[in-house]
C-alpha atoms as a PDB file:
ATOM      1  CA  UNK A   1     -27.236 -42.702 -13.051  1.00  0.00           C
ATOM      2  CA  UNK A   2     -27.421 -39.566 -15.222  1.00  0.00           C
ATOM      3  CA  UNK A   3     -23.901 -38.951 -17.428  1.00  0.00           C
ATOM      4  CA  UNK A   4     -24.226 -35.251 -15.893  1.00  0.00           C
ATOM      5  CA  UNK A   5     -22.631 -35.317 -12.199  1.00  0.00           C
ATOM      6  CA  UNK A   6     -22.162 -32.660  -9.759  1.00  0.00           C
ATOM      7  CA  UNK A   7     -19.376 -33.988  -6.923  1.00  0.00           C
ATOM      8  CA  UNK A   8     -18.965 -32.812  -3.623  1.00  0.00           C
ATOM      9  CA  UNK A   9     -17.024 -28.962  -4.465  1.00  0.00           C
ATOM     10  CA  UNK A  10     -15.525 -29.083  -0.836  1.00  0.00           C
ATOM     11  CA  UNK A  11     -15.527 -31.132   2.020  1.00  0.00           C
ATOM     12  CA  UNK A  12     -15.282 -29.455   5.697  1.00  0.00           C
ATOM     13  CA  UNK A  13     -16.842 -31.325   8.730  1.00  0.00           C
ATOM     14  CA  UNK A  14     -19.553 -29.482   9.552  1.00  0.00           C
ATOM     15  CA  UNK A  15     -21.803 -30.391  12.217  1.00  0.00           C
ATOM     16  CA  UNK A  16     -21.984 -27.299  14.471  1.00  0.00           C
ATOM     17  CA  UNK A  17     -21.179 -23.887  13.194  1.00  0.00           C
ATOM     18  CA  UNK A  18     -21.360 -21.001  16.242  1.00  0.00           C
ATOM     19  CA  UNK A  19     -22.148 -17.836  15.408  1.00  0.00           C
ATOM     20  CA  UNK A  20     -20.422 -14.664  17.253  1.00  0.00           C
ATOM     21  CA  UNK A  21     -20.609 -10.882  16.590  1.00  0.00           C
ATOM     22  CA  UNK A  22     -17.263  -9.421  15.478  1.00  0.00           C
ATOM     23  CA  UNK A  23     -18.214  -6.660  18.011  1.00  0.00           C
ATOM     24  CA  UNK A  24     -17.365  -8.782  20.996  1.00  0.00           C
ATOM     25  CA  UNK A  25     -13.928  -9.603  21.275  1.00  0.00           C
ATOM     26  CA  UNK A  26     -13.742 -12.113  24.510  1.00  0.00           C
ATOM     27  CA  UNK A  27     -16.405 -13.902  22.954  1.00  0.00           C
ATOM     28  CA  UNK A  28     -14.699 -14.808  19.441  1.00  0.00           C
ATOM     29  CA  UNK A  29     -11.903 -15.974  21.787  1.00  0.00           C
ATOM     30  CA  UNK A  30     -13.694 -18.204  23.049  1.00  0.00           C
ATOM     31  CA  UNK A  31     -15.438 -19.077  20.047  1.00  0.00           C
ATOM     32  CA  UNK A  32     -12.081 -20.269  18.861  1.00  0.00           C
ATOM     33  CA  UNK A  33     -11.505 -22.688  21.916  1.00  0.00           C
ATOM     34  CA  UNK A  34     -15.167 -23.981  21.706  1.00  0.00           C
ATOM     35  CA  UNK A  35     -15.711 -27.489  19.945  1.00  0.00           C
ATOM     36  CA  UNK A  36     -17.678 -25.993  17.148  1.00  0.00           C
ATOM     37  CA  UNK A  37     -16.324 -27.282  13.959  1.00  0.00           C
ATOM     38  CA  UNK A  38     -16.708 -24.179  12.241  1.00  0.00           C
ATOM     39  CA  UNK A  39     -17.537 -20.478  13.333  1.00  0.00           C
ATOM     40  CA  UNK A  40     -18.553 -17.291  11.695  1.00  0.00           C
ATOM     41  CA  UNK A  41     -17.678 -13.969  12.578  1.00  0.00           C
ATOM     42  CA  UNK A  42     -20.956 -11.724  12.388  1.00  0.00           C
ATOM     43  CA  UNK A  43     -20.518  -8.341  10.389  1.00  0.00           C
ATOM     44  CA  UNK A  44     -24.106  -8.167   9.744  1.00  0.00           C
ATOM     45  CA  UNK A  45     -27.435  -8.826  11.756  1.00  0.00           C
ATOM     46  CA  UNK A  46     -25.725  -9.385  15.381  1.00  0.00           C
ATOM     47  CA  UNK A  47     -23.424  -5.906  14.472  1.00  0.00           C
ATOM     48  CA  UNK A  48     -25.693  -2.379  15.309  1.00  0.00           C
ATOM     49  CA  UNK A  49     -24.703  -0.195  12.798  1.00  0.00           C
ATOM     50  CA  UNK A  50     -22.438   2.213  14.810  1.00  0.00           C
ATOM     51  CA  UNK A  51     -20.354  -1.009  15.342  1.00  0.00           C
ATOM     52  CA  UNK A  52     -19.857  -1.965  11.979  1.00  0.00           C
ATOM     53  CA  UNK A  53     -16.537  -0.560  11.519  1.00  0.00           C
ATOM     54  CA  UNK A  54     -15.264  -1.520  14.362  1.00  0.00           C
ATOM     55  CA  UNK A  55     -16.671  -5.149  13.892  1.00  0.00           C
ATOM     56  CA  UNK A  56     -14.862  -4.583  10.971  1.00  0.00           C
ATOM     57  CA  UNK A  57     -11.698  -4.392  12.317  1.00  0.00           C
ATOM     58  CA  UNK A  58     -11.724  -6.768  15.083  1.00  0.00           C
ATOM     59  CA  UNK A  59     -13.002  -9.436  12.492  1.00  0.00           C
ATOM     60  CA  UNK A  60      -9.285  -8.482  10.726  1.00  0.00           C
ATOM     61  CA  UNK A  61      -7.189  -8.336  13.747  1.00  0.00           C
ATOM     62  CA  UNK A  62      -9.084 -11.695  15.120  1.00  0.00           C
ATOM     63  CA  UNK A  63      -8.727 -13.929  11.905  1.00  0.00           C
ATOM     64  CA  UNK A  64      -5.087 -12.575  11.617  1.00  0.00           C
ATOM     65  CA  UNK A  65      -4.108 -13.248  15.430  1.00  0.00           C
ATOM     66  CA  UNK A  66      -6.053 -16.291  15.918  1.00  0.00           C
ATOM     67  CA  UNK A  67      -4.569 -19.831  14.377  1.00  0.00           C
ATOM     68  CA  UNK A  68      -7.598 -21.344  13.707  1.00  0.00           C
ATOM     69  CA  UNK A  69      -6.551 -23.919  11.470  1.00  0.00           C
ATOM     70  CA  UNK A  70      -4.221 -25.032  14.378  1.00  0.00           C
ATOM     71  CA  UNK A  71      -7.670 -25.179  16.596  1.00  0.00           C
ATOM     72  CA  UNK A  72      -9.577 -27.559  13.774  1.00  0.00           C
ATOM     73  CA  UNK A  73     -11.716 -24.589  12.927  1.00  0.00           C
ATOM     74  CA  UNK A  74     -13.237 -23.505   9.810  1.00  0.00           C
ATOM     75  CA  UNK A  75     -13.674 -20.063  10.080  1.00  0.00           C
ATOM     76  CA  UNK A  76     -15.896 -17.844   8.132  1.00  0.00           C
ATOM     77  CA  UNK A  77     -16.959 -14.193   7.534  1.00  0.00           C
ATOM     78  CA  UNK A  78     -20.875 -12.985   7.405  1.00  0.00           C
ATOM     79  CA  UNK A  79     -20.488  -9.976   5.377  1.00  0.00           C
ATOM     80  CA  UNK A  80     -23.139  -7.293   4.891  1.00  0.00           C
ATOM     81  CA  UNK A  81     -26.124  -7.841   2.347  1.00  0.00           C
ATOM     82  CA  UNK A  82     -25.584  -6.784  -1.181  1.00  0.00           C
ATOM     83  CA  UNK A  83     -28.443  -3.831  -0.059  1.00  0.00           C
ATOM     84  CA  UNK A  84     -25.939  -1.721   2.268  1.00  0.00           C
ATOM     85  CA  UNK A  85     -22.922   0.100   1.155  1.00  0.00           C
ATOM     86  CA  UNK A  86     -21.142  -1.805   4.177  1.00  0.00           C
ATOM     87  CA  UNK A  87     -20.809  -4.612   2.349  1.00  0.00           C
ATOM     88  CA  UNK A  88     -17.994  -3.735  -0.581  1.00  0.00           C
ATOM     89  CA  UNK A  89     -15.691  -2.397   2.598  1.00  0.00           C
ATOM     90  CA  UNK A  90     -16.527  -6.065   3.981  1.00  0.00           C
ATOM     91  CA  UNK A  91     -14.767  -7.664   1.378  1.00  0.00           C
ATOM     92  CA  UNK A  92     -12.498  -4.986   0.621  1.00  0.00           C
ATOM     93  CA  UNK A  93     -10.979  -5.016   4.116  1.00  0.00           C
ATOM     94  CA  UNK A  94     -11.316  -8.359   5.052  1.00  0.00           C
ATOM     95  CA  UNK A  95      -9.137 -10.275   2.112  1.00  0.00           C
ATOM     96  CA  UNK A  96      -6.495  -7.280   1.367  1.00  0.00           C
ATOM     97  CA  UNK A  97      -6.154  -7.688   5.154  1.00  0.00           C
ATOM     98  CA  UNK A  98      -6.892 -11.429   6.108  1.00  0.00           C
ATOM     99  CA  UNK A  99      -7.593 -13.098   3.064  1.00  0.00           C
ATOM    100  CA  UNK A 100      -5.178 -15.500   3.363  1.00  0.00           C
ATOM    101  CA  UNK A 101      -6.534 -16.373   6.852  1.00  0.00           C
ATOM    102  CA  UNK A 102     -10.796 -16.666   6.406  1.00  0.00           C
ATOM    103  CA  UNK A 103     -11.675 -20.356   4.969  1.00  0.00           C
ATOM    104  CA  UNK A 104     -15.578 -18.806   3.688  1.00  0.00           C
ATOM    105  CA  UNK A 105     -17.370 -15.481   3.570  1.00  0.00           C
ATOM    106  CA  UNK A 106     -21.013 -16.054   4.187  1.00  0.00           C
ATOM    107  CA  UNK A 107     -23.228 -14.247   1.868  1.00  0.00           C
ATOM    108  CA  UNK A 108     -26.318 -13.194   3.413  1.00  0.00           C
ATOM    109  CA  UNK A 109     -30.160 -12.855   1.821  1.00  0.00           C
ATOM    110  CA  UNK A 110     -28.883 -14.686  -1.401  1.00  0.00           C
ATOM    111  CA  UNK A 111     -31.599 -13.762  -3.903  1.00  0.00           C
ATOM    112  CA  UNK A 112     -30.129 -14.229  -7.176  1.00  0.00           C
ATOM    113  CA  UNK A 113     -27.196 -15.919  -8.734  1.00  0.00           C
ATOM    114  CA  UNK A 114     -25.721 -12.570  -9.342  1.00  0.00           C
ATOM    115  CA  UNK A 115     -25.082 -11.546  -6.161  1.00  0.00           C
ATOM    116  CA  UNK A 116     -22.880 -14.433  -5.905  1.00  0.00           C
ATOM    117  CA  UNK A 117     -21.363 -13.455  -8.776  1.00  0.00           C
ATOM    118  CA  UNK A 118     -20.618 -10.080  -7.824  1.00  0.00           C
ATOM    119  CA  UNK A 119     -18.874 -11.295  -4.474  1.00  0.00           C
ATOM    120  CA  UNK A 120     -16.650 -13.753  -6.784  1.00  0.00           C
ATOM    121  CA  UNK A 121     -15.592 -11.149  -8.943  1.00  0.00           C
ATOM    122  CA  UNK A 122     -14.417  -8.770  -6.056  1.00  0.00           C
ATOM    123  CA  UNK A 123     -12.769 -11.582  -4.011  1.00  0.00           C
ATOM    124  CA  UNK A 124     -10.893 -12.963  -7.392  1.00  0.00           C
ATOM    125  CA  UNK A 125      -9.627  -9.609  -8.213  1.00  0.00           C
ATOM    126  CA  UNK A 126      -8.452  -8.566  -4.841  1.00  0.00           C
ATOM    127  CA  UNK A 127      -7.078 -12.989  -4.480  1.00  0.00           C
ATOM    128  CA  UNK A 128      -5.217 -11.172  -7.803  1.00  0.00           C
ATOM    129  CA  UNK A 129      -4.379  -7.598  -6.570  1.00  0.00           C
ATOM    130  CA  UNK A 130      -2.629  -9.374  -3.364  1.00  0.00           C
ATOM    131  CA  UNK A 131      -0.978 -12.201  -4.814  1.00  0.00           C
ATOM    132  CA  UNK A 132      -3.235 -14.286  -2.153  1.00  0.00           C
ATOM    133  CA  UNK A 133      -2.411 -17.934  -2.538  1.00  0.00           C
ATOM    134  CA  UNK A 134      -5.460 -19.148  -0.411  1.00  0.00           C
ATOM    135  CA  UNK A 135      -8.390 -19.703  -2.426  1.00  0.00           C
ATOM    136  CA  UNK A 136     -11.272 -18.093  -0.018  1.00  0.00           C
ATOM    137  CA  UNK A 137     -14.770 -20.206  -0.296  1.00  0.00           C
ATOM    138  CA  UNK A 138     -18.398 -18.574  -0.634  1.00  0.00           C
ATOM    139  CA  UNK A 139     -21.354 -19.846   0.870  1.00  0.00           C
ATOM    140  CA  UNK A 140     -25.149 -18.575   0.740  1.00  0.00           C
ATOM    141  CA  UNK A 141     -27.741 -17.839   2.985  1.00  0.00           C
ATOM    142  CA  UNK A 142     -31.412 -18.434   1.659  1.00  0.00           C
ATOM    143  CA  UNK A 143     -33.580 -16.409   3.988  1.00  0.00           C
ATOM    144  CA  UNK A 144     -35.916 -14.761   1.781  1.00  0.00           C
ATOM    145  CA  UNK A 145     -38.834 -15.722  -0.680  1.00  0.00           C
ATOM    146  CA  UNK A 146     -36.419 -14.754  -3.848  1.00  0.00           C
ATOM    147  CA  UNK A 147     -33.825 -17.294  -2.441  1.00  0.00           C
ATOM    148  CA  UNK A 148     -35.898 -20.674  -2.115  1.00  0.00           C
ATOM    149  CA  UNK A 149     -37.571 -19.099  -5.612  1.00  0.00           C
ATOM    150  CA  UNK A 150     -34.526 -19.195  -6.909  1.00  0.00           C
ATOM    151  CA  UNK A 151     -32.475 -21.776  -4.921  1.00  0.00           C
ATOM    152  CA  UNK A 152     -31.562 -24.141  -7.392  1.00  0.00           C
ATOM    153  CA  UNK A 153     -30.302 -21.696  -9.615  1.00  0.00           C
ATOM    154  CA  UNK A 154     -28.315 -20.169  -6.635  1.00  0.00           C
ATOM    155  CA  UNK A 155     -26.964 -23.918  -6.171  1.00  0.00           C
ATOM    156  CA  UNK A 156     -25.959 -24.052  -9.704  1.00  0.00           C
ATOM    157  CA  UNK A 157     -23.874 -21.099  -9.632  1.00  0.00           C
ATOM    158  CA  UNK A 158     -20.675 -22.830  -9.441  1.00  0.00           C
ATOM    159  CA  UNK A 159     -17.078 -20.825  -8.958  1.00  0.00           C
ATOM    160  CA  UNK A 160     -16.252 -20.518  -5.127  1.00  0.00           C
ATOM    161  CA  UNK A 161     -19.864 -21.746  -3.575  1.00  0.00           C
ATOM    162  CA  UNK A 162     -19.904 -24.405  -1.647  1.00  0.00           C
ATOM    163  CA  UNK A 163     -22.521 -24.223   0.687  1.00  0.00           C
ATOM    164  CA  UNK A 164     -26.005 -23.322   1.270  1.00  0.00           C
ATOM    165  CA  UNK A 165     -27.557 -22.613   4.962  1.00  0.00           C
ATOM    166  CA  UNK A 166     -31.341 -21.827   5.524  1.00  0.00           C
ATOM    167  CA  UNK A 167     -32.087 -18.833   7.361  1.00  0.00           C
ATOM    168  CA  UNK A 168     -35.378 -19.438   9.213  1.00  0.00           C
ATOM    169  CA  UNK A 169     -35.259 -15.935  10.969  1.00  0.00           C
ATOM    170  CA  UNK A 170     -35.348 -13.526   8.471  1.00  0.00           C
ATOM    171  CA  UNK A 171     -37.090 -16.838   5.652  1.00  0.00           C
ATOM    172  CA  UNK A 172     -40.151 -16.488   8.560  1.00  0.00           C
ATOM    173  CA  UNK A 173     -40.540 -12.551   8.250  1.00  0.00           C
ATOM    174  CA  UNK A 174     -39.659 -12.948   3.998  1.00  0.00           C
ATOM    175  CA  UNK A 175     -42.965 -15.250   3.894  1.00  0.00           C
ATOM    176  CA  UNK A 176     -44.603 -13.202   6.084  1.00  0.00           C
ATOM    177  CA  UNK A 177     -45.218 -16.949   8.329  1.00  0.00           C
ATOM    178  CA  UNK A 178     -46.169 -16.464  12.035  1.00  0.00           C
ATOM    179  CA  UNK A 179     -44.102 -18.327  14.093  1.00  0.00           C
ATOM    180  CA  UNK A 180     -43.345 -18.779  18.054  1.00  0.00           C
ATOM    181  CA  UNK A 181     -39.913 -18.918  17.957  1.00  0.00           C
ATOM    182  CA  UNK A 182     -37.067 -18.581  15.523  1.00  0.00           C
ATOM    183  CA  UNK A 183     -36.199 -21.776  13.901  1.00  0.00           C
ATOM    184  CA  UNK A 184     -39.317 -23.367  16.152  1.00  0.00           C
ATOM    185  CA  UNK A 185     -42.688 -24.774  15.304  1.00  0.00           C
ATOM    186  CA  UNK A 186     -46.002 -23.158  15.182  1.00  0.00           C
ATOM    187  CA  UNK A 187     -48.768 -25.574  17.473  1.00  0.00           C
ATOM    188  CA  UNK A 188     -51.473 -24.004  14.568  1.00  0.00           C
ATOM    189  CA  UNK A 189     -49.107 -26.168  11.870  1.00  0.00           C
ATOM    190  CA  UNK A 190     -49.945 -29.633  11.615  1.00  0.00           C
ATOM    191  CA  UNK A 191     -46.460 -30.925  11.249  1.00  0.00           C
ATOM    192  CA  UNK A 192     -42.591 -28.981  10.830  1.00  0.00           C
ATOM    193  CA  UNK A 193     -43.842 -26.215   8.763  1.00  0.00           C
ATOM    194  CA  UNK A 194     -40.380 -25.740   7.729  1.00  0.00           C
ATOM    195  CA  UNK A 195     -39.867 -29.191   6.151  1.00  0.00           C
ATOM    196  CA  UNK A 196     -40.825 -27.892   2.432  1.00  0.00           C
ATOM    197  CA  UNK A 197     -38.151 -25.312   2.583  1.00  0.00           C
ATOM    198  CA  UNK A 198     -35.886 -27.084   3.577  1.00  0.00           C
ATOM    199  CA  UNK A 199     -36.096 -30.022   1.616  1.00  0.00           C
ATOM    200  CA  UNK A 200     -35.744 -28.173  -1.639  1.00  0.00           C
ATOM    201  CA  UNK A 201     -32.516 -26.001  -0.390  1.00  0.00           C
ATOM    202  CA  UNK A 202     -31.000 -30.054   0.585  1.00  0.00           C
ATOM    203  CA  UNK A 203     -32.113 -31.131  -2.907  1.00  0.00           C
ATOM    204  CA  UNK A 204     -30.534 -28.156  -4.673  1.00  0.00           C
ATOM    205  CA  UNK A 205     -26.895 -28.734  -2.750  1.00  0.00           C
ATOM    206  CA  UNK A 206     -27.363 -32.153  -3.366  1.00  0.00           C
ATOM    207  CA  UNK A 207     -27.826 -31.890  -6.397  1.00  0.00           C
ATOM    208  CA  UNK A 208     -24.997 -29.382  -7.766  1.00  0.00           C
ATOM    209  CA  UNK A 209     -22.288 -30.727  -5.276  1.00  0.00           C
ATOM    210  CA  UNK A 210     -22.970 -28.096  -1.770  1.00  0.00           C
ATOM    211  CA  UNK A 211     -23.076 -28.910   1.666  1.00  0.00           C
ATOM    212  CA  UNK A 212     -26.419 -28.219   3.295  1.00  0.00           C
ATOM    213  CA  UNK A 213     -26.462 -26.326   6.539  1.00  0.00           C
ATOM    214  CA  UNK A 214     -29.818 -25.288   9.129  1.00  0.00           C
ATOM    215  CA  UNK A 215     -29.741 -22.149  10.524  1.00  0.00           C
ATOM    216  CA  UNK A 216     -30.446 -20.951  14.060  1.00  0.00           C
ATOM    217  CA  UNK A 217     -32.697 -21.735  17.007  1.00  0.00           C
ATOM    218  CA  UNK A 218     -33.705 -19.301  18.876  1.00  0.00           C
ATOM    219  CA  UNK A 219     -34.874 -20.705  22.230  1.00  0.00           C
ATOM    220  CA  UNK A 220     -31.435 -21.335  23.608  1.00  0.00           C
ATOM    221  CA  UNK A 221     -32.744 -22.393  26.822  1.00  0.00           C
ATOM    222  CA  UNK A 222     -34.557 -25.155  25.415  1.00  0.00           C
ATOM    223  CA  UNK A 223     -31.849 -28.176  24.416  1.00  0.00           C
ATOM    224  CA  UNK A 224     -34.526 -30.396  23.545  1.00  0.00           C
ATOM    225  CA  UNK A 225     -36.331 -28.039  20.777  1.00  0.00           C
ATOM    226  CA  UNK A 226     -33.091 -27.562  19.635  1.00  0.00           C
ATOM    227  CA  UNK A 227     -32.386 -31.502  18.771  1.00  0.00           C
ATOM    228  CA  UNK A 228     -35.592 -31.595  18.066  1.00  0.00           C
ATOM    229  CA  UNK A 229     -35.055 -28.857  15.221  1.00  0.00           C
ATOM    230  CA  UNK A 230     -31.432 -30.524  14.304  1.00  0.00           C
ATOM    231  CA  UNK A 231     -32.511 -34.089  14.089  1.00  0.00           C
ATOM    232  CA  UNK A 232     -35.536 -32.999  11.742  1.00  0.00           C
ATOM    233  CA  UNK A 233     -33.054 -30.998   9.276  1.00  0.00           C
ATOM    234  CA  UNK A 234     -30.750 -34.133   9.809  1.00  0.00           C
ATOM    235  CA  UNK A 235     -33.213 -36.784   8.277  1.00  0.00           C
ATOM    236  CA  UNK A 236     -33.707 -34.377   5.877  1.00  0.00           C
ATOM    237  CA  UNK A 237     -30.370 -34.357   4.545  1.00  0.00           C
ATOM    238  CA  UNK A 238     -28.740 -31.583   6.371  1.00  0.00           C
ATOM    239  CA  UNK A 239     -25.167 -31.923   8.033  1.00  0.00           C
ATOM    240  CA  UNK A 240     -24.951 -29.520  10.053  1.00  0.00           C
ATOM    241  CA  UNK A 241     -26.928 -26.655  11.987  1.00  0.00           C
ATOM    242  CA  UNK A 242     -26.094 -23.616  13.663  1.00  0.00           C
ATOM    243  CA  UNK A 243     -25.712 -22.465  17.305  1.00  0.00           C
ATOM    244  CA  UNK A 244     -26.294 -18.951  18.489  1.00  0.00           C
ATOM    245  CA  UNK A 245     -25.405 -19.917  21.770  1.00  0.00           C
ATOM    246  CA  UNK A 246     -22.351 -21.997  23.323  1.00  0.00           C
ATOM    247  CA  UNK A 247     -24.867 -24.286  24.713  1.00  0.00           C
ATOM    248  CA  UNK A 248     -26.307 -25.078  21.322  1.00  0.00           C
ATOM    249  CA  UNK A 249     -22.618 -26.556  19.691  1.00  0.00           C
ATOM    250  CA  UNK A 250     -22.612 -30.066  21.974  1.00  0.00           C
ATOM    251  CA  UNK A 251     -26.390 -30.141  21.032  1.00  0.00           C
ATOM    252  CA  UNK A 252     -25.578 -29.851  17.214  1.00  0.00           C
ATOM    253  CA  UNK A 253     -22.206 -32.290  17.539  1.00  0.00           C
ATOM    254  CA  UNK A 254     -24.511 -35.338  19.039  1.00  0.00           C
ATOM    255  CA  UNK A 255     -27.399 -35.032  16.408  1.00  0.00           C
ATOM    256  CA  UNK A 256     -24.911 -35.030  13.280  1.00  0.00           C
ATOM    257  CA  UNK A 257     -22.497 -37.272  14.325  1.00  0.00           C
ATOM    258  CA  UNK A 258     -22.801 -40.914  13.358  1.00  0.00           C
ATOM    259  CA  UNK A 259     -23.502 -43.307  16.464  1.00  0.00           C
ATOM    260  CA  UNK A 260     -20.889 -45.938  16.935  1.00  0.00           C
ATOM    261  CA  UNK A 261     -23.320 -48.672  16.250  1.00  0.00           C
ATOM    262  CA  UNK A 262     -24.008 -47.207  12.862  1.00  0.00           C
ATOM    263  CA  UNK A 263     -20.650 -46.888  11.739  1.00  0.00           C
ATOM    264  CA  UNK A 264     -19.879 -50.326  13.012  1.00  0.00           C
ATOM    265  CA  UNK A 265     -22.939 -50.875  10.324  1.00  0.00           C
ATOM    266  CA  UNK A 266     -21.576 -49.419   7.722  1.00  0.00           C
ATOM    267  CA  UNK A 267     -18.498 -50.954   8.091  1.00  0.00           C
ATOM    268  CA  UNK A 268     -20.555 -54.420   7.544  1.00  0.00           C
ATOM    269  CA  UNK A 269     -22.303 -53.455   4.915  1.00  0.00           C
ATOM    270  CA  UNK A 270     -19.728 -52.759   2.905  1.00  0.00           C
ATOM    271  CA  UNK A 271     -17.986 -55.959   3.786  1.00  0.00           C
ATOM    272  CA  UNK A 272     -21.212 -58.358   3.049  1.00  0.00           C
ATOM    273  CA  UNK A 273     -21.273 -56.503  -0.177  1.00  0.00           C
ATOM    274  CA  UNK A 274     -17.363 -56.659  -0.833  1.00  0.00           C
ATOM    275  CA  UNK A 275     -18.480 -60.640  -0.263  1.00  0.00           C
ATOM    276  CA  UNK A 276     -21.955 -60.754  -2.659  1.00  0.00           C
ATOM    277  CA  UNK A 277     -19.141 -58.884  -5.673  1.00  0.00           C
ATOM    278  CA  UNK A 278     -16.750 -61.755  -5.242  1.00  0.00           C
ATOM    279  CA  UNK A 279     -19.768 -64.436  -5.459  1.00  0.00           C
ATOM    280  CA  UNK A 280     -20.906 -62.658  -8.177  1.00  0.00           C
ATOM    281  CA  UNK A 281     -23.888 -61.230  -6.358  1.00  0.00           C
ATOM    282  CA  UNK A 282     -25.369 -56.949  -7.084  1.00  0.00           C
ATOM    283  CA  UNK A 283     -27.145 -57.677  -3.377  1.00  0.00           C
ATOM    284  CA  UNK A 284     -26.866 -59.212  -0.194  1.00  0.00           C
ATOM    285  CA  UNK A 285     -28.586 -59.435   3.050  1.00  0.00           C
ATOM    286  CA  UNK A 286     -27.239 -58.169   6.687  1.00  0.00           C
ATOM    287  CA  UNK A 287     -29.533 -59.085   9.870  1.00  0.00           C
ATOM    288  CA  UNK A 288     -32.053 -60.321   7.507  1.00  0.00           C
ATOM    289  CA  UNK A 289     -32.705 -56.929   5.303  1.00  0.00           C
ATOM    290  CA  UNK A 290     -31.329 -56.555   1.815  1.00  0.00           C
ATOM    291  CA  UNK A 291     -28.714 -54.586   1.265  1.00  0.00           C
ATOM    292  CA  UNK A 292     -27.596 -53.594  -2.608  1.00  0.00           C
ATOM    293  CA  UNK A 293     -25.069 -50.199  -4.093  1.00  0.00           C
ATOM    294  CA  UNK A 294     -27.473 -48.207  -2.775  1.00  0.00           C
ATOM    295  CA  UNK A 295     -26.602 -49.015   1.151  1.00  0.00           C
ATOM    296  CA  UNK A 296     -23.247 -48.935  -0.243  1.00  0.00           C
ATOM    297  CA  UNK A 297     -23.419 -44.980  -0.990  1.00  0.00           C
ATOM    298  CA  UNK A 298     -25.278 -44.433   1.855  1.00  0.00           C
ATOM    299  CA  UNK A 299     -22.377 -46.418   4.169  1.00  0.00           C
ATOM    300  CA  UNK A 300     -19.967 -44.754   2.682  1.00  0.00           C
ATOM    301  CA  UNK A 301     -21.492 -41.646   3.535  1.00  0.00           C
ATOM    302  CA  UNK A 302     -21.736 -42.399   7.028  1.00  0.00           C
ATOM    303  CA  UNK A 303     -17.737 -43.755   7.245  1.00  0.00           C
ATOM    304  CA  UNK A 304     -16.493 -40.316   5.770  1.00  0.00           C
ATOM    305  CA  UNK A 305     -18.004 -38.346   8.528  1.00  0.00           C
ATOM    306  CA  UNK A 306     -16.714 -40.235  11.287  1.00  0.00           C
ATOM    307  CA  UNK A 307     -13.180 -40.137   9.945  1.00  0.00           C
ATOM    308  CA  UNK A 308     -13.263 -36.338   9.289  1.00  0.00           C
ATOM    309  CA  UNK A 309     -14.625 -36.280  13.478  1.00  0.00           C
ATOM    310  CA  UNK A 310     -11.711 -38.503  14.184  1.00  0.00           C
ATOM    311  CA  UNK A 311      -9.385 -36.612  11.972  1.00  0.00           C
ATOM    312  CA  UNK A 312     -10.339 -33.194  13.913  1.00  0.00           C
ATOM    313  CA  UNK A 313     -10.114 -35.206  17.267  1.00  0.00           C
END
């Protein structure tokens, strides 16, 4: 193990993560009764711009009226992209107003580390300005060429990030791929033609201490391309993916949740191995397979997200 580590910069359970326009009202109400475990309040792509303001506003009144803590929600903010002058009012309004409410604002079309750094500076200064004692996450969206070019120094960045989520939508029209359906796979492709992608952006959280999160499937009438999709970004390392629909968050909850049987597993694993340390053993078998630290780590992994489910439940 290299002497250079990178732990985990925050933990959230984060399996589904529902994504609602700050536009519609009744529907970030229900949002916040849903069994997402997190949600994020759209100011950009799902907003027209003659709504933005008003988006704006609602996201305010919503975060402030809302106890979302008190519903086992993480809640998030997408602002506006560094490329419209919407976005400094984003973060202007919504942490003089609600800062100590939002958990994350989600940063979209992440291209280089300094965009991250120009959202940390404005959010520390206003955390400052308002004596805010909350201490607001960032995460990142990489959706474009310049993000995956530049994801693991993205990852690197350090200060408030603590999460990465692939954007297939607007990644798709950034690489100029042709594809059938957002987040979905193209019959021409011999295999997930997303996998690549994907992979790095997991690789680059895991290795500088982010959660990795997939982003949206489009076909919302189609539950089995969706845990098709979710299962695929799950082996890969993912934790989570996102739902555009309500439909989408019990889809997203199954896939990334640990079966009983393999937390049961895990649970023997570790003890077998707690057994091979006393014996003086580095290995040991369980239903004739070897198992060494290595199923250990991956155990462990396995325990903490069914006791952060069980926590929320």
């Amino acid at each position: 193990m290299s002497h250079t580590l990178y732990p985990l910069r925050r933990q959230r359970l984060h399996r589904s993560e529902l994504a609602v326009p700050a536009s519609n009202i009744d529907m970030v109400v229900k949002a916040a009764d849903s069994d997402a475990d997190v949600v994020f309040l759209d100011l950009e792509d799902a907003v027209a711009p003659p709504e933005k303001e008003q988006a704006r506003k609602n996201a305010v009144q919503l975060l402030n009226d809302i106890d979302w803590a008190a519903k086992g929600k993480t809640v998030s903010v997408r602002i506006n992209g560094l490329d419209t002058h919407y976005m400094y009012r984003d973060v202007v309004d919504i942490m003089e107003q609600a800062g100590d409410r939002v958990h994350t604002l989600l940063v979209p079309k992440v291209g280089v580390p300094s965009d991250l750094y120009m959202v940390e500076a404005m959010v520390n200064q206003i955390e400052q300005g308002c004596g805010l004692k909350t201490r607001v996450g960032l995460e990142a969206l990489i959706e474009t060429a310049l993000g995956m070019a530049n994801v693991e120094a993205i990852a690197q960045f350090g200060g408030r990030l603590e999460c990465l989520h692939f954007g297939v939508a607007d990644y798709a029209a950034s690489m100029r791929a042709r594809t059938t359906n957002i987040g979905g796979l193209n019959p021409d492709y011999p295999g997930d033609q997303w996998h690549a992608s994907i992979t790095r952006m997991v690789v680059a959280c895991r290795a500088y201490g982010l959660r990795a999160v997939d982003g949206p499937f489009g076909d919302f009438s189609d539950p089995e391309g969706y845990k098709a999709g979710a299962r695929r970004a799950a082996a890969l390392g993912c934790e989570g993916k996102w739902a555009i629909h309500p439909s989408q968050i019990a889809l997203a909850n199954e896939v990334f949740s640990p079966p009983e049987s393999e937390v049961t597993k895990a649970h023997r694993i570790i003890e077998e191995l707690k057994k091979a340390e006393a014996a003086g053993k580095g290995a040991a078998s369980l239903d004739g397979k070897m198992i060494d630290a290595a199923s250990e780590k991956m155990a462990r992994n396995l325990i903490d997200v069914a006791e952060a489910i069980a926590a929320k439940g």
